[in-house]
N, C-alpha and C. Protein backbone atom coordinates (compact mmCIF):
# COMPACT_ATOMS: atom_id res chain seq x y z
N UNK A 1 0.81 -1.19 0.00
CA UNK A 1 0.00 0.00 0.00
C UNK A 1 0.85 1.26 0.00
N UNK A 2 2.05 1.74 0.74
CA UNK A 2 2.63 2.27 0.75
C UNK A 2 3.48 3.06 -0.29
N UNK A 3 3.82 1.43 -1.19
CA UNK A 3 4.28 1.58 -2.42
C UNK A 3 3.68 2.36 -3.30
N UNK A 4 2.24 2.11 -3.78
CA UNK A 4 1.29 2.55 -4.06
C UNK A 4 0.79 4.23 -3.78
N UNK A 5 1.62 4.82 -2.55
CA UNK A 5 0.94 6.26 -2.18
C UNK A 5 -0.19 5.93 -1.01
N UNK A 6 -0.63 4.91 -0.99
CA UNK A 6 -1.69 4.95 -0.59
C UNK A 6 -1.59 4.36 1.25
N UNK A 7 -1.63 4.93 2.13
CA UNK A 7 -1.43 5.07 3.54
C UNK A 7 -2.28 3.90 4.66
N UNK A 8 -2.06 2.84 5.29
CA UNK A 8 -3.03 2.45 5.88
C UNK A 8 -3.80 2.92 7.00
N UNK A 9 -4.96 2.90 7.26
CA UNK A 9 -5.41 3.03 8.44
C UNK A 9 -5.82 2.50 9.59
N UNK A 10 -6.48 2.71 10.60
CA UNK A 10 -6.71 2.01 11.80
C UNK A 10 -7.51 0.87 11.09
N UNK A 11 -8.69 1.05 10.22
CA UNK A 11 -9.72 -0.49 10.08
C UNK A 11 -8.68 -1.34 9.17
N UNK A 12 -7.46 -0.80 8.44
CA UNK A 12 -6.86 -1.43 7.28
C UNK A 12 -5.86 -2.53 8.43
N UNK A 13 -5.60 -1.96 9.51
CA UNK A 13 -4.56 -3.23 10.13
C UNK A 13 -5.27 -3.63 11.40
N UNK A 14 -6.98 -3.46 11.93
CA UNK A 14 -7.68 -4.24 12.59
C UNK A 14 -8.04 -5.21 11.43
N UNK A 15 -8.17 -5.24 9.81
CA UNK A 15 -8.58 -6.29 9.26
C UNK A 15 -7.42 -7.17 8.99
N UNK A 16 -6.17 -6.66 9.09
CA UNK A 16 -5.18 -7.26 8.80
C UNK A 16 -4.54 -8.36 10.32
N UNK A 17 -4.31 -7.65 11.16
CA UNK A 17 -4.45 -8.10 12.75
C UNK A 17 -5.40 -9.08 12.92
N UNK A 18 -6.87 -8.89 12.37
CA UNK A 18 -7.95 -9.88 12.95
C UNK A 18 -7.45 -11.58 12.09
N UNK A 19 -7.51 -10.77 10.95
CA UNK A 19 -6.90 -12.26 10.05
C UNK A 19 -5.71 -13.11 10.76
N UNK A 20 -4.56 -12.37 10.93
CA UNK A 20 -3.23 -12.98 11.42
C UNK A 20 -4.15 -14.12 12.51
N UNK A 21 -4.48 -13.29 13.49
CA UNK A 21 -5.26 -14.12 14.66
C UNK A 21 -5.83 -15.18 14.51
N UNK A 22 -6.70 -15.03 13.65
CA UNK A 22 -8.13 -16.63 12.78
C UNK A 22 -6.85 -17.53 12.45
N UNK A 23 -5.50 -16.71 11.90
CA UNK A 23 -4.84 -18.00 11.16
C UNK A 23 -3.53 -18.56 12.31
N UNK A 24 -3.85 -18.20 13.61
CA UNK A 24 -2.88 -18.64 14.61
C UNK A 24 -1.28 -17.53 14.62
N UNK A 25 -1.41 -16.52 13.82
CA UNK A 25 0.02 -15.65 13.69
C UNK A 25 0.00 -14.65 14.48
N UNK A 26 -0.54 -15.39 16.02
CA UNK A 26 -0.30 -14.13 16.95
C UNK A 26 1.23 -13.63 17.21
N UNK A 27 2.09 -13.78 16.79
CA UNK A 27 3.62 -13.18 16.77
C UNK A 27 3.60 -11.58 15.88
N UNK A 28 2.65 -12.26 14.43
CA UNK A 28 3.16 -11.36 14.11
C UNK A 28 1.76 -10.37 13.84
N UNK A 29 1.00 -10.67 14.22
CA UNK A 29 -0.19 -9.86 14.85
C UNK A 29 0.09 -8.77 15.81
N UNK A 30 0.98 -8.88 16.91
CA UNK A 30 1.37 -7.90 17.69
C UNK A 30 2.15 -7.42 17.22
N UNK A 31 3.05 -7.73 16.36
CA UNK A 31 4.61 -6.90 15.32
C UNK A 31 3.71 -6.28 14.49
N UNK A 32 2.70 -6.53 14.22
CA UNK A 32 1.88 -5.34 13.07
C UNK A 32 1.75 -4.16 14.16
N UNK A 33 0.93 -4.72 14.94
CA UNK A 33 0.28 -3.87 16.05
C UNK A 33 1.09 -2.50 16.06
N UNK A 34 2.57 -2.91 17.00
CA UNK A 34 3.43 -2.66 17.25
C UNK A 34 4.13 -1.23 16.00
N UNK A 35 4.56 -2.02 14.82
CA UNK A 35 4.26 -1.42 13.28
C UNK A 35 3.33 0.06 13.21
N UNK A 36 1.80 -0.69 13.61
CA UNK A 36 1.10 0.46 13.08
C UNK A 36 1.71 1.50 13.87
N UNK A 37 1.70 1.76 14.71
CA UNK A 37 1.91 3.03 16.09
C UNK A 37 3.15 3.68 15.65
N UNK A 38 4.41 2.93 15.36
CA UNK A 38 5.65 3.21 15.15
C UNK A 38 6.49 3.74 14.22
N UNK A 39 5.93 2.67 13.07
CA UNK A 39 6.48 2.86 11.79
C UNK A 39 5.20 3.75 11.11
N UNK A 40 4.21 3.49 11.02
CA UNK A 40 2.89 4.45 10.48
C UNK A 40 1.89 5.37 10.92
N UNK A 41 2.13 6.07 12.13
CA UNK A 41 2.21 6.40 13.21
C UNK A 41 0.19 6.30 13.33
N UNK A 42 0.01 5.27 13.28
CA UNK A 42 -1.54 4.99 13.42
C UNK A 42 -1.51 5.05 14.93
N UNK A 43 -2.72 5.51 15.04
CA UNK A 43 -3.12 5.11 16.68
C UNK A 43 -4.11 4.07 16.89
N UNK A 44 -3.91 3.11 17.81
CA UNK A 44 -5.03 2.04 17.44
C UNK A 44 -6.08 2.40 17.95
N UNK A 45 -6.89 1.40 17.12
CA UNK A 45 -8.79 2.16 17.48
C UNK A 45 -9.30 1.20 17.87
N UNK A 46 -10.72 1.15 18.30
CA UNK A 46 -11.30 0.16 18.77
C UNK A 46 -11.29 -1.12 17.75
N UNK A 47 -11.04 -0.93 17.25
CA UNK A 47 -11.66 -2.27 15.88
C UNK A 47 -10.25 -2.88 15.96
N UNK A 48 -9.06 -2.20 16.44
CA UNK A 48 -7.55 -2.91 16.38
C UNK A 48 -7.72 -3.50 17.90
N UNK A 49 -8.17 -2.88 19.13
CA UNK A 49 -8.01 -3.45 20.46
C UNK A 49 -8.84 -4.40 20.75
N UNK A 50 -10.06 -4.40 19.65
CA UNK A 50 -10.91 -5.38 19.98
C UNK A 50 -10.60 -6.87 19.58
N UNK A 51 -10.07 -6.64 18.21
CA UNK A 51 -9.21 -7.97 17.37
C UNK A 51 -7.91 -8.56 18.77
N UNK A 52 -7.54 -7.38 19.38
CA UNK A 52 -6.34 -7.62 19.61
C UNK A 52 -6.69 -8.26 21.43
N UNK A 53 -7.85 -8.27 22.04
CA UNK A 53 -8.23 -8.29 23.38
C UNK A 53 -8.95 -10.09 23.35
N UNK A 54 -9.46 -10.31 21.79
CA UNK A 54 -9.91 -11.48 21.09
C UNK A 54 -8.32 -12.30 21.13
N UNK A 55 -7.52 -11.95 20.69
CA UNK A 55 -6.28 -12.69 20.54
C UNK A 55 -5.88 -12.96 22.42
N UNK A 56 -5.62 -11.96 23.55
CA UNK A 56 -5.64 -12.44 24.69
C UNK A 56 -6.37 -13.09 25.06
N UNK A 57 -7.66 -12.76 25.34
CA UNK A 57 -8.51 -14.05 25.43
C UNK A 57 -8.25 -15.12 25.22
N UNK A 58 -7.82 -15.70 23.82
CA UNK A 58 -7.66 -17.12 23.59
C UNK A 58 -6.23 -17.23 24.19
N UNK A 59 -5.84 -16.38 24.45
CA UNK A 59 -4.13 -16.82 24.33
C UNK A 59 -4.31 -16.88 26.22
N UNK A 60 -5.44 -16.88 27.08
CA UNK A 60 -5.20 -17.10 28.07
C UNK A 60 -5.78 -18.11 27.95
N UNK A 61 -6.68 -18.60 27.59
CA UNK A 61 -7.55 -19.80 27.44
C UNK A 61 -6.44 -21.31 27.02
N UNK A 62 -5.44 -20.72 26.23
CA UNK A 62 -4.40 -21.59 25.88
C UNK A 62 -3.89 -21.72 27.01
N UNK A 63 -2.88 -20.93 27.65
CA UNK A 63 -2.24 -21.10 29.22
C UNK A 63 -3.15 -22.10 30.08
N UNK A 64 -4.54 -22.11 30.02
CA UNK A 64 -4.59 -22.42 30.96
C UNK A 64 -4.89 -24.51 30.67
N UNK A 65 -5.52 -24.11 29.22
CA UNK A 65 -5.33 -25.88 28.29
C UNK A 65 -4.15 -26.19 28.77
N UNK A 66 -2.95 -25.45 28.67
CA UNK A 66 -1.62 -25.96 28.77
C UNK A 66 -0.74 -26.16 30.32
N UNK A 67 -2.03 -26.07 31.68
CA UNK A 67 -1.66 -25.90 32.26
C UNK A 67 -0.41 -25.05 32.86
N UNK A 68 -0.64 -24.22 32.54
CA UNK A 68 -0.02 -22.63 32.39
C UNK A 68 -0.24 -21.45 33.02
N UNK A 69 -1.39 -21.52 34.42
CA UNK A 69 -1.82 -20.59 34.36
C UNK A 69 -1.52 -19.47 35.54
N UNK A 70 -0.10 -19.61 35.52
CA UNK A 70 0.67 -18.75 36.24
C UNK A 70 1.31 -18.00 35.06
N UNK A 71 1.27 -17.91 33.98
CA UNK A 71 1.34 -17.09 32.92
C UNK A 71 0.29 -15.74 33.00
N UNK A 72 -0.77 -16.43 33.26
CA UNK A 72 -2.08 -15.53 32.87
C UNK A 72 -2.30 -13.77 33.43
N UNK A 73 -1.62 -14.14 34.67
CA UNK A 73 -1.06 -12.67 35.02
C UNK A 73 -0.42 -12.00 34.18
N UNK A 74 1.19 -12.35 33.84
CA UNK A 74 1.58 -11.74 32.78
C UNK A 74 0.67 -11.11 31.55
N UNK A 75 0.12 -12.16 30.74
CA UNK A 75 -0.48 -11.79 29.69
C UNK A 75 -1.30 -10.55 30.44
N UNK A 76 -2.22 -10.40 31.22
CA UNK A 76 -3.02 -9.40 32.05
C UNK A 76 -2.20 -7.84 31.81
N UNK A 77 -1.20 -8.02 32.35
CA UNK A 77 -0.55 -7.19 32.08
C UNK A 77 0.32 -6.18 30.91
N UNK A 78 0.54 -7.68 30.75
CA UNK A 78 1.08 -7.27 29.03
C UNK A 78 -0.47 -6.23 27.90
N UNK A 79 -1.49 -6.78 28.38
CA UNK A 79 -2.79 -6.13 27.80
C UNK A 79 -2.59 -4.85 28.34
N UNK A 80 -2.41 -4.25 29.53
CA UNK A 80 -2.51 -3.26 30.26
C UNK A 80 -1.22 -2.59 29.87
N UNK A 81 0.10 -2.90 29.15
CA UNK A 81 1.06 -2.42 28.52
C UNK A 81 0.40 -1.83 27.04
N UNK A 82 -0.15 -2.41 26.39
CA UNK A 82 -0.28 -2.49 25.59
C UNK A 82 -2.11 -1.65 24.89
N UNK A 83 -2.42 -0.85 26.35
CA UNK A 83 -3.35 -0.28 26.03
C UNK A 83 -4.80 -1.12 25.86
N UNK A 84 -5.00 -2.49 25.90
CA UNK A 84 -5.87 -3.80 25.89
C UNK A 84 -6.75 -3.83 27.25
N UNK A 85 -7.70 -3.15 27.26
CA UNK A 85 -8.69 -3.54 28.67
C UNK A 85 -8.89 -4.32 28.69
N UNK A 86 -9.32 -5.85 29.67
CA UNK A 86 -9.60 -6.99 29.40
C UNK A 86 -11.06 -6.73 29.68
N UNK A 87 -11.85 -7.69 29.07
CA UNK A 87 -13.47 -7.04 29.32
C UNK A 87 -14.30 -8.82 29.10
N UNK A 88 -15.24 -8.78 29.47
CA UNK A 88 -15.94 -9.99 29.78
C UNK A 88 -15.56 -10.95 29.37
N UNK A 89 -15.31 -11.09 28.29
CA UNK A 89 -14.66 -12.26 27.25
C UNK A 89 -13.41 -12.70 28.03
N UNK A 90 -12.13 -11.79 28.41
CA UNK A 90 -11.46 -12.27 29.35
C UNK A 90 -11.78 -12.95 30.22
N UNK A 91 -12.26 -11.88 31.44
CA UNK A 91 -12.47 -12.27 32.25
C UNK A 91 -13.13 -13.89 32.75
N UNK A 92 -14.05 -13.95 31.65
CA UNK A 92 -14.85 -15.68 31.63
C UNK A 92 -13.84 -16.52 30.94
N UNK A 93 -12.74 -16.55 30.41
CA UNK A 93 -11.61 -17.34 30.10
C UNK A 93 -11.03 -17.46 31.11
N UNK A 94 -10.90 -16.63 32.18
CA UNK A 94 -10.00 -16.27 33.20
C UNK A 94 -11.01 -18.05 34.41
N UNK A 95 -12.26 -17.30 34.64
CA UNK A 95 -13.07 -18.00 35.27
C UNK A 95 -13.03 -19.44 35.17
N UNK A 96 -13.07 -19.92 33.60
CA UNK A 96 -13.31 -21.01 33.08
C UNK A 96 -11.83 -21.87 33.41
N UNK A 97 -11.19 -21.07 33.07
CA UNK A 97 -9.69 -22.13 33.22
C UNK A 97 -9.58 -22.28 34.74
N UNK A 98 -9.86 -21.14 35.58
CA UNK A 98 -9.81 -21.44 36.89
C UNK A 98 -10.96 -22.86 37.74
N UNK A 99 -11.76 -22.47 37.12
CA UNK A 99 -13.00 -23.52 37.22
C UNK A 99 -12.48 -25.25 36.91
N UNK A 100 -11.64 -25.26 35.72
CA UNK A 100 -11.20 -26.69 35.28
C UNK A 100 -10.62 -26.85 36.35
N UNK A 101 -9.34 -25.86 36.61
CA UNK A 101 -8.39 -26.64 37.69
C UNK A 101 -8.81 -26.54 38.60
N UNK A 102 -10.05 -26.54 39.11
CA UNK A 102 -10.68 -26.72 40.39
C UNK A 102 -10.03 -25.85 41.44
N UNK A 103 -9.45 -24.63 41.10
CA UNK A 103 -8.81 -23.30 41.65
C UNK A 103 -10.73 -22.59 41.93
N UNK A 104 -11.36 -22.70 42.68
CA UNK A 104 -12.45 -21.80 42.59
C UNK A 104 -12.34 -20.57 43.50
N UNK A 105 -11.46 -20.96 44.66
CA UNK A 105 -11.54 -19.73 45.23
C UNK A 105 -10.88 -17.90 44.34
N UNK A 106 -10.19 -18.53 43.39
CA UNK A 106 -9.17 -17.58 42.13
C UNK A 106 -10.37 -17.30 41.00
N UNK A 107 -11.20 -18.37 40.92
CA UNK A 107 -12.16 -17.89 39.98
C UNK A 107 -13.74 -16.93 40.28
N UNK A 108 -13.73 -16.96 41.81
CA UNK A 108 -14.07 -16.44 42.39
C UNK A 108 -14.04 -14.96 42.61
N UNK A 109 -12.40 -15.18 42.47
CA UNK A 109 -11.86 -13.47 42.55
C UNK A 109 -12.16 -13.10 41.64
N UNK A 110 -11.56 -13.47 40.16
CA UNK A 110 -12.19 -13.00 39.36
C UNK A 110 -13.39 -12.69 39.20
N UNK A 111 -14.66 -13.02 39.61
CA UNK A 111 -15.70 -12.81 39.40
C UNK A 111 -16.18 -11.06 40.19
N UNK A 112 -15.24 -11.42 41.13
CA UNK A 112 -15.56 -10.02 41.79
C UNK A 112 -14.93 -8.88 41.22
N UNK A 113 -13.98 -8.70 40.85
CA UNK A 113 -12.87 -8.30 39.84
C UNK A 113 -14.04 -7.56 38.92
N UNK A 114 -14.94 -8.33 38.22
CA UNK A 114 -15.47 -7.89 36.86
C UNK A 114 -16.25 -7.31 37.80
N UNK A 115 -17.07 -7.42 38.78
CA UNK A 115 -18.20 -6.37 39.13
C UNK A 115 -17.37 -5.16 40.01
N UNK A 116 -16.58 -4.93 40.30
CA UNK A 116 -15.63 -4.02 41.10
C UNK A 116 -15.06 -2.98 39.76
N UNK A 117 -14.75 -3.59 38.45
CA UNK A 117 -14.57 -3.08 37.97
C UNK A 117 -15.72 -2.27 36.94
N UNK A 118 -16.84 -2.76 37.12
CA UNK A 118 -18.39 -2.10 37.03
C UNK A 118 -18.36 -2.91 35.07
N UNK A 119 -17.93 -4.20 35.17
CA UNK A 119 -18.49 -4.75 33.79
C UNK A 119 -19.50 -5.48 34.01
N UNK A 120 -20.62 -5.92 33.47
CA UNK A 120 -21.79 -7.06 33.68
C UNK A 120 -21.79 -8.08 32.84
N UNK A 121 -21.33 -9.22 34.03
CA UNK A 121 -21.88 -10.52 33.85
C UNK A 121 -22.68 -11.16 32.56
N UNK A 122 -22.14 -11.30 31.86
CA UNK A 122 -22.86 -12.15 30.51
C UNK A 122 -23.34 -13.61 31.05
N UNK A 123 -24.24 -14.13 30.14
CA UNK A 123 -25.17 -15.67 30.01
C UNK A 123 -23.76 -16.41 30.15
N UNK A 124 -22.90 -16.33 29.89
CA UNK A 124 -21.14 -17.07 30.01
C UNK A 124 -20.70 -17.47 31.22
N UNK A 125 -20.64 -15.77 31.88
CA UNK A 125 -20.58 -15.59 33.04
C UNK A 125 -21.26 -16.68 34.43
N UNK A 126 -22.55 -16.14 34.16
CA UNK A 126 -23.67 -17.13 34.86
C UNK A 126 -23.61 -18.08 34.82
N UNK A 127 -23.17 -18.91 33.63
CA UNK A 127 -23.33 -20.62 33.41
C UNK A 127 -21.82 -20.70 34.46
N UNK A 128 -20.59 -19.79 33.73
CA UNK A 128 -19.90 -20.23 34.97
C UNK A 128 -20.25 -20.11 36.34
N UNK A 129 -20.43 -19.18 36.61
CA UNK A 129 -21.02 -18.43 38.04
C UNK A 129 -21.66 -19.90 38.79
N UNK A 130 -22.71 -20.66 37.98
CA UNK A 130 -23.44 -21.64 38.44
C UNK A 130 -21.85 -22.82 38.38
N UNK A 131 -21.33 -23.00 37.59
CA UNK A 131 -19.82 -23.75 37.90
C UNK A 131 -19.25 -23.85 39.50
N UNK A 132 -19.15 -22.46 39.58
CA UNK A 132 -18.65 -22.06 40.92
C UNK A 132 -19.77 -22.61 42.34
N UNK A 133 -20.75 -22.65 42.00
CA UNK A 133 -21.82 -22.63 42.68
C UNK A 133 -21.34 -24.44 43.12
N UNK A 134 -21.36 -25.48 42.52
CA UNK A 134 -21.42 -26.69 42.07
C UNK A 134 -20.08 -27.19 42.40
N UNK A 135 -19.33 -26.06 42.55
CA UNK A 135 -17.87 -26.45 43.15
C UNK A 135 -17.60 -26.14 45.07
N UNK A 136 -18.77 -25.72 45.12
CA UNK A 136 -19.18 -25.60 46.76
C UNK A 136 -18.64 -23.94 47.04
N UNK A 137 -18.89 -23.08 45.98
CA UNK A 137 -18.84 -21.81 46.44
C UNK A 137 -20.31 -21.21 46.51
């Protein structure tokens, strides 16, 4: 595009970012990211943080498949470096992996976490919520 004259914008590397993601190239999904701000001095927009909050999500959901989930902080953070609010979708990845490893009192926290931080509870939420319930919380 560049070559061309022609400049990208914020929706041109949330569509480019969202793709990398669908096809597993979260490496170089964040090196775009990274790219846009730097080299093209884009500022990311919602349509880039949202692709990009979709990629944490799963990528905590992985940690925690992989029994990993003393990672999950990090990544938390790394979002919070990186300008990435974590927002329900997290947070119920967060829940869910805590829920497998039968960690409920941690998934717990989390749960309070999302209402402290004034987000609401999705149908996700609840089915976990009832998880927790069933795990003797």
């Amino acid at each position: 595009m560049p070559i061309k004259g022609i400049r990208p914008n914020d929706v041109t590397f949330a569509t480019l970012i969202s793709a990398l993601c669908l096809n597993g190239k979260l490496d170089e999904a964040f090196r775009l990211r990274e790219d846009m701000v730097k080299k093209y001095g884009v500022k990311p927009s919602i349509y880039v943080n949202t692709s990009l909050i979709k990629v944490y999500s799963t990528l905590i959901s992985g940690l925690f498949k992989a029994g990993r989930k003393g990672e999950v902080v990090g990544v938390l953070e790394e979002m919070g470096k990186t300008g990435c609010k974590p927002n329900t979708v997290t947070y119920n990845a967060m829940i869910f992996g805590y829920c497998n490893e039968k960690d409920f009192e941690s998934a717990f926290l989390v749960l309070k976490e999302i209402v402290e931080k004034g987000y609401k509870p999705d149908v996700i939420s609840y089915n976990l919520i009832s998880a927790l319930c069933k795990g003797g919380k």
